[in-house]
PDB file of N, CA and C in Angstrom:
ATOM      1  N   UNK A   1     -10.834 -32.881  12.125  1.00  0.00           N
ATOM      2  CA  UNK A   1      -9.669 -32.322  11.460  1.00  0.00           C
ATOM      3  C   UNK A   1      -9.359 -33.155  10.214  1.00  0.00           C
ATOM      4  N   UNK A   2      -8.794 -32.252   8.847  1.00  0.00           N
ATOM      5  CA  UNK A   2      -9.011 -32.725   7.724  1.00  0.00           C
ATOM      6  C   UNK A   2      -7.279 -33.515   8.000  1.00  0.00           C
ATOM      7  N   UNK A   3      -6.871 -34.635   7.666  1.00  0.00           N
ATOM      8  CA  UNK A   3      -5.147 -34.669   7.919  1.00  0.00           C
ATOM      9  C   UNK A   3      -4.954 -35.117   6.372  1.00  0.00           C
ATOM     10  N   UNK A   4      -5.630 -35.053   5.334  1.00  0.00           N
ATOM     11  CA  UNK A   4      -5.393 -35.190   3.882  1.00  0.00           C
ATOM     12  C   UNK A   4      -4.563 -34.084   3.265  1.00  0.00           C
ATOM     13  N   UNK A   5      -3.206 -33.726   2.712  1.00  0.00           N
ATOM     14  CA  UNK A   5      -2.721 -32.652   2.491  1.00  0.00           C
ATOM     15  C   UNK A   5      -3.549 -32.240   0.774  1.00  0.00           C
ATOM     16  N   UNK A   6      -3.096 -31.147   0.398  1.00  0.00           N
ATOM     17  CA  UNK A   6      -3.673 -30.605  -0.532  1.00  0.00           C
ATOM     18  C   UNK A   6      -2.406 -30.450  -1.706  1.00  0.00           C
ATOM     19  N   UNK A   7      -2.904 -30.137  -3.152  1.00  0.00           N
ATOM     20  CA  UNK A   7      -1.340 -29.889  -4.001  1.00  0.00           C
ATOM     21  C   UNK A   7      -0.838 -28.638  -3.222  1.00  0.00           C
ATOM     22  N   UNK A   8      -1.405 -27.433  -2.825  1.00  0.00           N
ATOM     23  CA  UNK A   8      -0.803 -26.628  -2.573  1.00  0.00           C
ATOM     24  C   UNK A   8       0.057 -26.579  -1.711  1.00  0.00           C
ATOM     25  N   UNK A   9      -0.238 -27.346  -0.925  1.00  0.00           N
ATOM     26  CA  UNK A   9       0.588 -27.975   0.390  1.00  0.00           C
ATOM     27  C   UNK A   9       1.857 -28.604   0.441  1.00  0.00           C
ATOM     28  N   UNK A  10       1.784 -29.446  -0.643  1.00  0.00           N
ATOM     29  CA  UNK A  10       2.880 -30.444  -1.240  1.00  0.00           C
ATOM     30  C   UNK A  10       3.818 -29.778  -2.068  1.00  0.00           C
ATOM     31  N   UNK A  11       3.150 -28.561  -2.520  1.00  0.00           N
ATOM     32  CA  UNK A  11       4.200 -27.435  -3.700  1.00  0.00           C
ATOM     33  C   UNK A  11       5.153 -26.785  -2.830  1.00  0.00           C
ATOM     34  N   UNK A  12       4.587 -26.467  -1.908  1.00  0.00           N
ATOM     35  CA  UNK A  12       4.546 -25.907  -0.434  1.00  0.00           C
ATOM     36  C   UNK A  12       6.216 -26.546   0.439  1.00  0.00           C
ATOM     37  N   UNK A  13       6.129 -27.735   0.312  1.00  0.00           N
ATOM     38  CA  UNK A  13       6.931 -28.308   1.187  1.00  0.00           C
ATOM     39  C   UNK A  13       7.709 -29.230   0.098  1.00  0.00           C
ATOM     40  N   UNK A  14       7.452 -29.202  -1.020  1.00  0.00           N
ATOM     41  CA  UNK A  14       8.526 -29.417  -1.647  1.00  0.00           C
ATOM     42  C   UNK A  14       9.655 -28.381  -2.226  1.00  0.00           C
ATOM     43  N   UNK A  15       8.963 -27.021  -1.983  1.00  0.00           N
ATOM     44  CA  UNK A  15       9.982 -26.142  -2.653  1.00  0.00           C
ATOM     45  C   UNK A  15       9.435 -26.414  -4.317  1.00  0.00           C
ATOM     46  N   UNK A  16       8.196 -26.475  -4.866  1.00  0.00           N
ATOM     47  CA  UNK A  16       8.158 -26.639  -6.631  1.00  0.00           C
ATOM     48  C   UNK A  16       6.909 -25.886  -6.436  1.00  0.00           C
ATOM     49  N   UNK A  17       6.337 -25.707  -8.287  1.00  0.00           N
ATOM     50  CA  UNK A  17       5.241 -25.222  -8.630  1.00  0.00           C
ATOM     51  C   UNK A  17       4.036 -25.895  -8.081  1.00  0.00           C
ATOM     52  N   UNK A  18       2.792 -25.164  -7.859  1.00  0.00           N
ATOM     53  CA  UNK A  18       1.623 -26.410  -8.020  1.00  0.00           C
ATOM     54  C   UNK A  18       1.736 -27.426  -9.307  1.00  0.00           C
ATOM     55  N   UNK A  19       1.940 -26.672 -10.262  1.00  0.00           N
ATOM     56  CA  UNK A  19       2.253 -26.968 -12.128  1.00  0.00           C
ATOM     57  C   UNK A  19       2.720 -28.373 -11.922  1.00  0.00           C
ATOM     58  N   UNK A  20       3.639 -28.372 -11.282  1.00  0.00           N
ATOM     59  CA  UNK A  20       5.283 -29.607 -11.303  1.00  0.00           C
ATOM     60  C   UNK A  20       4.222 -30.659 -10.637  1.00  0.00           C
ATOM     61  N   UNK A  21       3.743 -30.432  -8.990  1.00  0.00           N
ATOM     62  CA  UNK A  21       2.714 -31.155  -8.511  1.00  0.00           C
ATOM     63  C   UNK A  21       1.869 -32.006  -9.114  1.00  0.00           C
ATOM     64  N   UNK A  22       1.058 -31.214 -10.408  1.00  0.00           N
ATOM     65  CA  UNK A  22      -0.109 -31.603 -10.730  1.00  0.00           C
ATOM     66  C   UNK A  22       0.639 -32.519 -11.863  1.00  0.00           C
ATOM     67  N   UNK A  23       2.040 -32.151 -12.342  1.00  0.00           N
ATOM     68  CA  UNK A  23       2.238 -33.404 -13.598  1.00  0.00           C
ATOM     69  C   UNK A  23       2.659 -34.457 -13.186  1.00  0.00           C
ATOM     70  N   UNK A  24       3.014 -33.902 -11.606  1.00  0.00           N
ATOM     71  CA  UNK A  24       3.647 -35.936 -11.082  1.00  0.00           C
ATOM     72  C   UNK A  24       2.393 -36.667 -11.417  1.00  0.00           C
ATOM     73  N   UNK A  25       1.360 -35.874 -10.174  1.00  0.00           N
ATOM     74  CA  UNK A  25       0.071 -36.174  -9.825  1.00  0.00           C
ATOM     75  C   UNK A  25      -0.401 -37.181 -10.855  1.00  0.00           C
ATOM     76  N   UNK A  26      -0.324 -36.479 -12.095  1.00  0.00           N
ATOM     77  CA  UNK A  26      -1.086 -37.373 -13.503  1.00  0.00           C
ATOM     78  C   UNK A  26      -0.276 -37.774 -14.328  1.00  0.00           C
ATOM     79  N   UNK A  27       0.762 -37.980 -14.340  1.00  0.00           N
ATOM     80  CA  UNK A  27       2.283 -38.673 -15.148  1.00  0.00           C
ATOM     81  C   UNK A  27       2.157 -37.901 -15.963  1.00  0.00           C
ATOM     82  N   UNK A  28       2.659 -36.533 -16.196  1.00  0.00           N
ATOM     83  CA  UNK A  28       2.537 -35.769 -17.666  1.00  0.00           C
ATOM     84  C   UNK A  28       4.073 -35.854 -18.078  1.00  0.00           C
ATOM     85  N   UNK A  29       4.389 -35.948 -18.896  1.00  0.00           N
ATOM     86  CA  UNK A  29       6.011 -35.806 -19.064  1.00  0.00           C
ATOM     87  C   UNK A  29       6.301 -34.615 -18.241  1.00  0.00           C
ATOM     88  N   UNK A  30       7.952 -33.910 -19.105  1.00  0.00           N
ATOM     89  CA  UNK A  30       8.346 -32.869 -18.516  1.00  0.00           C
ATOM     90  C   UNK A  30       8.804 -32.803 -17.250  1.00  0.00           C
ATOM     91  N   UNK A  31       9.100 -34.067 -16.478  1.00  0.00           N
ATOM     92  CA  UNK A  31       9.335 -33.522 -15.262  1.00  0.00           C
ATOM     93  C   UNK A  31      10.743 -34.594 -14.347  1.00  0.00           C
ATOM     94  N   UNK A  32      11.630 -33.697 -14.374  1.00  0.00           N
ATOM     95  CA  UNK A  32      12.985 -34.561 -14.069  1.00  0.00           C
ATOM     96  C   UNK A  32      12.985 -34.491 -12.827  1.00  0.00           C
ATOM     97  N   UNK A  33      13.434 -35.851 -12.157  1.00  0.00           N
ATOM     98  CA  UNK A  33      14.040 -36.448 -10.816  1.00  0.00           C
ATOM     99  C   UNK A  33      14.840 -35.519 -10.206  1.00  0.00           C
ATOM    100  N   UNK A  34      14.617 -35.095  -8.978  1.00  0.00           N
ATOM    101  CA  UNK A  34      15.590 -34.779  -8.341  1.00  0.00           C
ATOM    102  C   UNK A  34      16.795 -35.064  -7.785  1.00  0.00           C
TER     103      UNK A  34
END
């Protein structure tokens, strides 16, 4: 069994885009604290 989650997963259970995911993921700007 894989127990590594995926972005979709994390978009998933955060309530956000994959989009939002992938700019934490790689520090892109654009993206405010909750």
């Amino acid at each position: 069994m894989n127990s590594r989650s995926t972005m979709r997963q994390v978009a998933a259970h955060a309530h956000v885009s994959l989009k939002t995911v992938s700019r934490v993921i790689n520090a892109e700007s654009f993206v405010s604290p909750a």
